[in-house]
PDB file of N, CA and C in Angstrom:
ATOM      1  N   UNK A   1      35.783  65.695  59.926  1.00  0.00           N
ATOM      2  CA  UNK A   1      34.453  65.278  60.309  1.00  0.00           C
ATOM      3  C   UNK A   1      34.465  63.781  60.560  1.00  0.00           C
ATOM      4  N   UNK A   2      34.063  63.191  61.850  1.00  0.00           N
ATOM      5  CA  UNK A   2      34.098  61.954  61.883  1.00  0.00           C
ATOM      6  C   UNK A   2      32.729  61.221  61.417  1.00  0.00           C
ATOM      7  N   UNK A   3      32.756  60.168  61.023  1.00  0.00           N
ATOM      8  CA  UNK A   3      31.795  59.075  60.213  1.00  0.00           C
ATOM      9  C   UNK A   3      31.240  58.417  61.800  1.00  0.00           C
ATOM     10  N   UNK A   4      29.915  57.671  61.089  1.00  0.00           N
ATOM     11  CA  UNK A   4      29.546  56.789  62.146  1.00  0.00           C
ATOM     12  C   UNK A   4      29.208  55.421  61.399  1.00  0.00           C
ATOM     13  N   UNK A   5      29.446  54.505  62.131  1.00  0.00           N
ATOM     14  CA  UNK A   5      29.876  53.527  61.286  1.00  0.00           C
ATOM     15  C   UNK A   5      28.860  52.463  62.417  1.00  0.00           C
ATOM     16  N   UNK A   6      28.103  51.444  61.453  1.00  0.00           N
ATOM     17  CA  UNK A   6      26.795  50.803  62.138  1.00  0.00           C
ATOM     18  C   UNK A   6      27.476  49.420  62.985  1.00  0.00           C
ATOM     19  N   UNK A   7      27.168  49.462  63.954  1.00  0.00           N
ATOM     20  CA  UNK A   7      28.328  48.392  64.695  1.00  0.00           C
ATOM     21  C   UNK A   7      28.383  46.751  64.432  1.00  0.00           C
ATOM     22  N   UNK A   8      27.595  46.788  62.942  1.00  0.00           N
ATOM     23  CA  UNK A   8      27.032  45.354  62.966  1.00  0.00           C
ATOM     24  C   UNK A   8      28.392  45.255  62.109  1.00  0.00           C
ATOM     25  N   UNK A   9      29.512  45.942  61.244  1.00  0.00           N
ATOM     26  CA  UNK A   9      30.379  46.021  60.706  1.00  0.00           C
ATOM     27  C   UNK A   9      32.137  45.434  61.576  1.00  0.00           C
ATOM     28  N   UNK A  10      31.405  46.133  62.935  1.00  0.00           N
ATOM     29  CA  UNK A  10      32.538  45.441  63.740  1.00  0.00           C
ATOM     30  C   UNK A  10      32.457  43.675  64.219  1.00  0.00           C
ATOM     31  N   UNK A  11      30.781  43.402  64.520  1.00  0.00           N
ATOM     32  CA  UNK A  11      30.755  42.358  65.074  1.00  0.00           C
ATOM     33  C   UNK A  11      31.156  41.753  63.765  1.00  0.00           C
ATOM     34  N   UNK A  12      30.997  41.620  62.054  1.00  0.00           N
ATOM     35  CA  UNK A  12      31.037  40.931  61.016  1.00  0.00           C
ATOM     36  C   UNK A  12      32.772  40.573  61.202  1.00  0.00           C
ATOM     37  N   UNK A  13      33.505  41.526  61.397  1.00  0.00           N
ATOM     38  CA  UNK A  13      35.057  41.357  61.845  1.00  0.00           C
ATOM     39  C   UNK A  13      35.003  39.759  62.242  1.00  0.00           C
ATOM     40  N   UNK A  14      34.575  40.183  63.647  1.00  0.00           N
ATOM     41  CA  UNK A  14      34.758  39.025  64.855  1.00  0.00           C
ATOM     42  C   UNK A  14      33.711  37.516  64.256  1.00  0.00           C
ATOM     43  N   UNK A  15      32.602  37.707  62.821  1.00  0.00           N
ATOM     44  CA  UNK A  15      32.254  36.687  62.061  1.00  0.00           C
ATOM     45  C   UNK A  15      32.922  35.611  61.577  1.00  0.00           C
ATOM     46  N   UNK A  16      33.818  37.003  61.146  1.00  0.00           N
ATOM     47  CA  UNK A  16      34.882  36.304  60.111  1.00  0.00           C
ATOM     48  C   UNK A  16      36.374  35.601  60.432  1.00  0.00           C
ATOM     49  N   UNK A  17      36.389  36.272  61.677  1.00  0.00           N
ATOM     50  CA  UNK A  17      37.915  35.594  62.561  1.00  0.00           C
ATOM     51  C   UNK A  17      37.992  35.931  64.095  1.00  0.00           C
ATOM     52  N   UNK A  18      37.712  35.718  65.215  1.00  0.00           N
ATOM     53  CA  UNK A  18      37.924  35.743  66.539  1.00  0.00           C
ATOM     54  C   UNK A  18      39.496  36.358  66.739  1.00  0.00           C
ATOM     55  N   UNK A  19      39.223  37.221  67.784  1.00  0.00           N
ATOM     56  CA  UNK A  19      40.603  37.824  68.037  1.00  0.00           C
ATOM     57  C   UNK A  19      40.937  38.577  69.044  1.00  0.00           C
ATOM     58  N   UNK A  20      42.235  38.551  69.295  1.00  0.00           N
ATOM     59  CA  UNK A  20      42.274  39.760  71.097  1.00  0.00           C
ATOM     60  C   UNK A  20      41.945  40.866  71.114  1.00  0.00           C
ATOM     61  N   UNK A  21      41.487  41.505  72.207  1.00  0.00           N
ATOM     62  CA  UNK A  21      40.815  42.636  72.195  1.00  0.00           C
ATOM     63  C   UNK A  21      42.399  43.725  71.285  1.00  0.00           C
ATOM     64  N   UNK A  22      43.129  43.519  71.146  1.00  0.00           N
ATOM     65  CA  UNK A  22      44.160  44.424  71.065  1.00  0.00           C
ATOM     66  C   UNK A  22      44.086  44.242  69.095  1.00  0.00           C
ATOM     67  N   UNK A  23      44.053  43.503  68.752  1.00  0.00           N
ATOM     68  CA  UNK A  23      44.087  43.247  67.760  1.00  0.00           C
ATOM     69  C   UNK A  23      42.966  43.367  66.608  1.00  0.00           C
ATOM     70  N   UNK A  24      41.489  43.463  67.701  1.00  0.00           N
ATOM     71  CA  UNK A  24      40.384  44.232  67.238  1.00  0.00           C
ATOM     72  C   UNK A  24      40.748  45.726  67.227  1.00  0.00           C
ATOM     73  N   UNK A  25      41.194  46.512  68.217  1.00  0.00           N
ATOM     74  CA  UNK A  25      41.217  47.595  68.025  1.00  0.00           C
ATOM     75  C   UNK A  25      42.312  48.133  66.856  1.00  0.00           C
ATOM     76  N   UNK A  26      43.163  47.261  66.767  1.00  0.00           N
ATOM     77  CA  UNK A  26      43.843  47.854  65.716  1.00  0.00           C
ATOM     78  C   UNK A  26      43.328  47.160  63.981  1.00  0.00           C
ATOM     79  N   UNK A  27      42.539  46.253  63.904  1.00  0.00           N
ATOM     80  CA  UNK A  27      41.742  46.551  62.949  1.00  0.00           C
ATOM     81  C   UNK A  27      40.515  46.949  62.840  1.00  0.00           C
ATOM     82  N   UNK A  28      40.058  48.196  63.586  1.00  0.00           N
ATOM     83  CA  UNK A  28      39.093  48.903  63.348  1.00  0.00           C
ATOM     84  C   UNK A  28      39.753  49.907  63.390  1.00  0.00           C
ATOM     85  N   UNK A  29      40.887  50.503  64.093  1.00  0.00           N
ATOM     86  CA  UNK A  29      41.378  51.868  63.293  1.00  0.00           C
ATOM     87  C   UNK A  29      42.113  51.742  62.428  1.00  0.00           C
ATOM     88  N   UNK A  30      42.562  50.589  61.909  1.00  0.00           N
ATOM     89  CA  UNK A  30      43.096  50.801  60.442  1.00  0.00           C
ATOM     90  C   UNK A  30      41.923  51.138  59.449  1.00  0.00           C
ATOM     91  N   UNK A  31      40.841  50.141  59.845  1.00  0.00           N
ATOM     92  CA  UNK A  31      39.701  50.651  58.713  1.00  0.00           C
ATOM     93  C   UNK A  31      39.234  51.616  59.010  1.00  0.00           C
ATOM     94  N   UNK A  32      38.730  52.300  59.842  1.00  0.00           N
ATOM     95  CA  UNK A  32      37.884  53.067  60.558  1.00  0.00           C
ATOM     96  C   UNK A  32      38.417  54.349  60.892  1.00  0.00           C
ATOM     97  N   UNK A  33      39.939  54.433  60.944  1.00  0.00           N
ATOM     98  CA  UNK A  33      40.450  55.851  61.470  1.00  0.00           C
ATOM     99  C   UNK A  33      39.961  55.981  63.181  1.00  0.00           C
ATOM    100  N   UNK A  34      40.748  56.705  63.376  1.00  0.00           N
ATOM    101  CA  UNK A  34      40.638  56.843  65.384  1.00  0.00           C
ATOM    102  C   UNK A  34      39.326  58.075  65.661  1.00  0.00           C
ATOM    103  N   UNK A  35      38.784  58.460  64.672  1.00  0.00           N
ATOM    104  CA  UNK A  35      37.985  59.541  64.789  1.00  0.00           C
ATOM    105  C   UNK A  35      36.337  58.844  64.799  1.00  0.00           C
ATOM    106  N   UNK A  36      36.431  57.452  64.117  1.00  0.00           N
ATOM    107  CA  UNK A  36      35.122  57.182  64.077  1.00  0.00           C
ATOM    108  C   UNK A  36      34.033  57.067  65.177  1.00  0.00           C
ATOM    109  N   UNK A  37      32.865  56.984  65.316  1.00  0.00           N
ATOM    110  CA  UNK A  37      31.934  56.759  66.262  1.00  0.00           C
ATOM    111  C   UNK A  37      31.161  56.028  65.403  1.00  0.00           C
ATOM    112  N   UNK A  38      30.079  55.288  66.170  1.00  0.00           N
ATOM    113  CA  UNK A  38      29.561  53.565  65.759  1.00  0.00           C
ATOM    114  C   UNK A  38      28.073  53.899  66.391  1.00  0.00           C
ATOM    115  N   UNK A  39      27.147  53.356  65.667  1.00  0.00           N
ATOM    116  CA  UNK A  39      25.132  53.375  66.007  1.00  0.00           C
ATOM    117  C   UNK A  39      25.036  51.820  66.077  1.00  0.00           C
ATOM    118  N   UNK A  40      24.526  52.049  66.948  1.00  0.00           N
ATOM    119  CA  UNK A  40      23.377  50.930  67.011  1.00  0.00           C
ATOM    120  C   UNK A  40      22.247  50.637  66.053  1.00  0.00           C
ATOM    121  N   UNK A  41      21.990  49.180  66.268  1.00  0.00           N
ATOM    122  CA  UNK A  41      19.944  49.645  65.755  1.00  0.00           C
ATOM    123  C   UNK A  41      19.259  50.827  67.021  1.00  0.00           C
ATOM    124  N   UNK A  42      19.383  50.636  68.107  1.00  0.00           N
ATOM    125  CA  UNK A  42      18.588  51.892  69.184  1.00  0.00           C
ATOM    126  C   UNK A  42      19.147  52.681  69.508  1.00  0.00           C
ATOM    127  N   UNK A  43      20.687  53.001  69.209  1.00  0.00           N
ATOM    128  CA  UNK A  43      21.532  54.230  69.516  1.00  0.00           C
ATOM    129  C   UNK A  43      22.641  54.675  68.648  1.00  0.00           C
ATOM    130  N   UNK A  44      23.339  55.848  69.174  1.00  0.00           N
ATOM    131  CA  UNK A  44      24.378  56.223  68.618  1.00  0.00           C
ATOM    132  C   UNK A  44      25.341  57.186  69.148  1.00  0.00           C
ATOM    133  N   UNK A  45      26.064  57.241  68.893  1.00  0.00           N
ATOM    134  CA  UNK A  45      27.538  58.418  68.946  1.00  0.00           C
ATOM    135  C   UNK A  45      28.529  57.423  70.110  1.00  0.00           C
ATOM    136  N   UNK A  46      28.637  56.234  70.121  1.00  0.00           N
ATOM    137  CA  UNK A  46      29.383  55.419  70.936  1.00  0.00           C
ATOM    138  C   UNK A  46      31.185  55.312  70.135  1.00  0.00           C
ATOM    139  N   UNK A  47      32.030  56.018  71.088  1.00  0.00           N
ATOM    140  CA  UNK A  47      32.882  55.525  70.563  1.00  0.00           C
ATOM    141  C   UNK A  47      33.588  53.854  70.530  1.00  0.00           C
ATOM    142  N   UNK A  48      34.697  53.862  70.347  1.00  0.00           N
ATOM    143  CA  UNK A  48      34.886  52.427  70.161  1.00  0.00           C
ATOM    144  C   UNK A  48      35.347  51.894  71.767  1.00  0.00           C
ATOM    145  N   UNK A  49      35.539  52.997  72.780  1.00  0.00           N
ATOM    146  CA  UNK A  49      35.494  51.934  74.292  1.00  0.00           C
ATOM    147  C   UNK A  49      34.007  51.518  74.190  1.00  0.00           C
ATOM    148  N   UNK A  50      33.276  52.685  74.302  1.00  0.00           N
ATOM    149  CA  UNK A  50      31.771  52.492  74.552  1.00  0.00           C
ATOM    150  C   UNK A  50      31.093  51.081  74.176  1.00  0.00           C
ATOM    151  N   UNK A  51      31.381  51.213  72.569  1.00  0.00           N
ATOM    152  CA  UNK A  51      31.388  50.158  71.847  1.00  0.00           C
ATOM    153  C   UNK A  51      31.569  48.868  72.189  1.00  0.00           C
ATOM    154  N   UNK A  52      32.357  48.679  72.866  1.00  0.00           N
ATOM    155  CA  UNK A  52      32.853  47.227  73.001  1.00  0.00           C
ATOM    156  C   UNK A  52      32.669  46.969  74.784  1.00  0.00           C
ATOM    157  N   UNK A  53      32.227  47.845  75.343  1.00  0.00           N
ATOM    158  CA  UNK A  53      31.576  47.496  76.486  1.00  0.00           C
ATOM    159  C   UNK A  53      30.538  47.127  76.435  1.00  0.00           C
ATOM    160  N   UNK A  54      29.214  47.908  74.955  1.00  0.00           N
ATOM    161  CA  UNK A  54      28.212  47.538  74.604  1.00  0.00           C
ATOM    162  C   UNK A  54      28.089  45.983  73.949  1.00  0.00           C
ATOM    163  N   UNK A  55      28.895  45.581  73.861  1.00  0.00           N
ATOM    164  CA  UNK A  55      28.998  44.228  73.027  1.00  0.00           C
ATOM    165  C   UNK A  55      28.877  43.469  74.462  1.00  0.00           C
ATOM    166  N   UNK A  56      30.229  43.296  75.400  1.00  0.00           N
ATOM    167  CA  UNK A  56      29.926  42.648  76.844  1.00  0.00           C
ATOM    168  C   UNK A  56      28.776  42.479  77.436  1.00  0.00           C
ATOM    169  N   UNK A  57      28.242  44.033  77.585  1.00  0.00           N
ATOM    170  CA  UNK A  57      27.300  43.784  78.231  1.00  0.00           C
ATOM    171  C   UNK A  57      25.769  43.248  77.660  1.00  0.00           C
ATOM    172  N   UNK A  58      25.790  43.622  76.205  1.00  0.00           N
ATOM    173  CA  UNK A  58      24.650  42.616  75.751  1.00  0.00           C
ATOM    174  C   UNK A  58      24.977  41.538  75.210  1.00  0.00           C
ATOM    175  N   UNK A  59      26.692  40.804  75.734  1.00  0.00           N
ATOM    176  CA  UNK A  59      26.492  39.559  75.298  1.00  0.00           C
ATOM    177  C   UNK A  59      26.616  39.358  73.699  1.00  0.00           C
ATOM    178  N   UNK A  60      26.875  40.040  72.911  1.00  0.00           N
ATOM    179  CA  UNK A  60      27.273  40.243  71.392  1.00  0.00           C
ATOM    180  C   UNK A  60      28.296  38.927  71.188  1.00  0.00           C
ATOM    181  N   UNK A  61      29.373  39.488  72.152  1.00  0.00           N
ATOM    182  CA  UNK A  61      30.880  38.508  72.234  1.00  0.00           C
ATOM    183  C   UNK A  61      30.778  37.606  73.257  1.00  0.00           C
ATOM    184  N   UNK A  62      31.579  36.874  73.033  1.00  0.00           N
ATOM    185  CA  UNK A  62      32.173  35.990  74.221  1.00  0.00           C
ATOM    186  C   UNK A  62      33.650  36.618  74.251  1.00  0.00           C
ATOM    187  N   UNK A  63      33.870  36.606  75.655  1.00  0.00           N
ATOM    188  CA  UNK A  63      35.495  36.673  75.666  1.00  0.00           C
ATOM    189  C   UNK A  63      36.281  35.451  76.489  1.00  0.00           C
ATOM    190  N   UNK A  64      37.399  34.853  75.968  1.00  0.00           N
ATOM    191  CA  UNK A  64      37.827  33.814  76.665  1.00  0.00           C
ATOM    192  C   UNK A  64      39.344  33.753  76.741  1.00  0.00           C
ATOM    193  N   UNK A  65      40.604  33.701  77.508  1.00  0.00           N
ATOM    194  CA  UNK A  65      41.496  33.499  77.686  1.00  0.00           C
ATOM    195  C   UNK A  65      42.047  34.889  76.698  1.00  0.00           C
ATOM    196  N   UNK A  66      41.418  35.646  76.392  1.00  0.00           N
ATOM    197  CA  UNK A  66      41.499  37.428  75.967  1.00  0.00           C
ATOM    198  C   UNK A  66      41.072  37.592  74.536  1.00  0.00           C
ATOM    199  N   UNK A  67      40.499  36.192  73.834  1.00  0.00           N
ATOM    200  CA  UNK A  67      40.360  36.073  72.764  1.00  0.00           C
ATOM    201  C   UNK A  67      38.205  36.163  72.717  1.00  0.00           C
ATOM    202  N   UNK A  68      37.985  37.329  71.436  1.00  0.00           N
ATOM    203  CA  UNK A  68      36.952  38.174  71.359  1.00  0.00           C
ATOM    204  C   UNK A  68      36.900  36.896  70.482  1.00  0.00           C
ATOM    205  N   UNK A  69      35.262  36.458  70.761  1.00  0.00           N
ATOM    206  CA  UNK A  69      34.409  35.640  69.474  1.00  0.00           C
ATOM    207  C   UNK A  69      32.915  36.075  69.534  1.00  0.00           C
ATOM    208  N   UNK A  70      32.086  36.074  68.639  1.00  0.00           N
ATOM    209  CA  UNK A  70      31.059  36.599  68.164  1.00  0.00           C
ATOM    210  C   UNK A  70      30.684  35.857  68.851  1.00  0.00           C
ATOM    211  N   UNK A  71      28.916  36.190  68.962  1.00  0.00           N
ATOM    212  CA  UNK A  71      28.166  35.307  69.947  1.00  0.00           C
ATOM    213  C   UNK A  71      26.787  35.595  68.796  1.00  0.00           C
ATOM    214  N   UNK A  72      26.597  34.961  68.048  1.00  0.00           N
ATOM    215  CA  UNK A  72      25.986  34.909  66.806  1.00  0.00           C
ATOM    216  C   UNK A  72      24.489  35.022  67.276  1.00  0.00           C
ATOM    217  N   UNK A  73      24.334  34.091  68.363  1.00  0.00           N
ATOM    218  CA  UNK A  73      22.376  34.382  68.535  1.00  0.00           C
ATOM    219  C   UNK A  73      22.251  35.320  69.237  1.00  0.00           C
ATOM    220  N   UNK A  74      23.188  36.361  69.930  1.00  0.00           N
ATOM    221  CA  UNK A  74      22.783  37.775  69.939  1.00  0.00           C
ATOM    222  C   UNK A  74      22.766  38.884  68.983  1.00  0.00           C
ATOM    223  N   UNK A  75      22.839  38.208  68.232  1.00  0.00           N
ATOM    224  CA  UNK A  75      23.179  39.484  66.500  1.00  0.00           C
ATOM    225  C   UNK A  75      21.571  39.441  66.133  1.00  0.00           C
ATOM    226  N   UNK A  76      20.963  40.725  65.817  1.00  0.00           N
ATOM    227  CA  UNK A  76      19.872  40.691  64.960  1.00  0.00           C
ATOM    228  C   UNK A  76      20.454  40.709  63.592  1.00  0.00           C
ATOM    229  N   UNK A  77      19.439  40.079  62.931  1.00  0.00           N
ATOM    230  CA  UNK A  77      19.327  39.389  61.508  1.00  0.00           C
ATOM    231  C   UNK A  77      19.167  40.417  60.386  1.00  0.00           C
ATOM    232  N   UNK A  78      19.058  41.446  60.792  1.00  0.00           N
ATOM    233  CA  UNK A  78      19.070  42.484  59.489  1.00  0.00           C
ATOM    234  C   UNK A  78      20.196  43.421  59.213  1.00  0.00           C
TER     235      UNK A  78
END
């Protein structure tokens, strides 16, 4: 049975240390297992491509020279 896991857990990752997209994905399936799916505050059942297209496109991250950094005043506060 796969878990869903609230995506504010992934951006806290990228809080705590900026990193290549390759190197995010392999620490979210070390924690997370390859089975997980991730909610939003307004959605859910996104896997982890989905996921991280959802971050691009609302601007969550910055990406620069392939290196993922949080983009902190797009994070809601709760």
């Amino acid at each position: 049975m796969s878990k869903e896991i609230h995506a504010h857990a992934i951006l806290n990752m990228l809080r705590e240390q900026s990193m290549t997209e390759e190197a995010l994905r392999e620490a979210v399936m070390k924690e997370y297992g390859s089975d997980v799916k991730f909610r939003t505050c307004s959605q859910n059942g996104f896997d982890l491509e989905a996921l991280l297209a959802f971050f691009q496109q609302r601007e969550k991250v910055f990406v620069a020279d392939g290196v993922w950094t949080l983009n902190a005043e797009r994070v809601c506060s709760h």
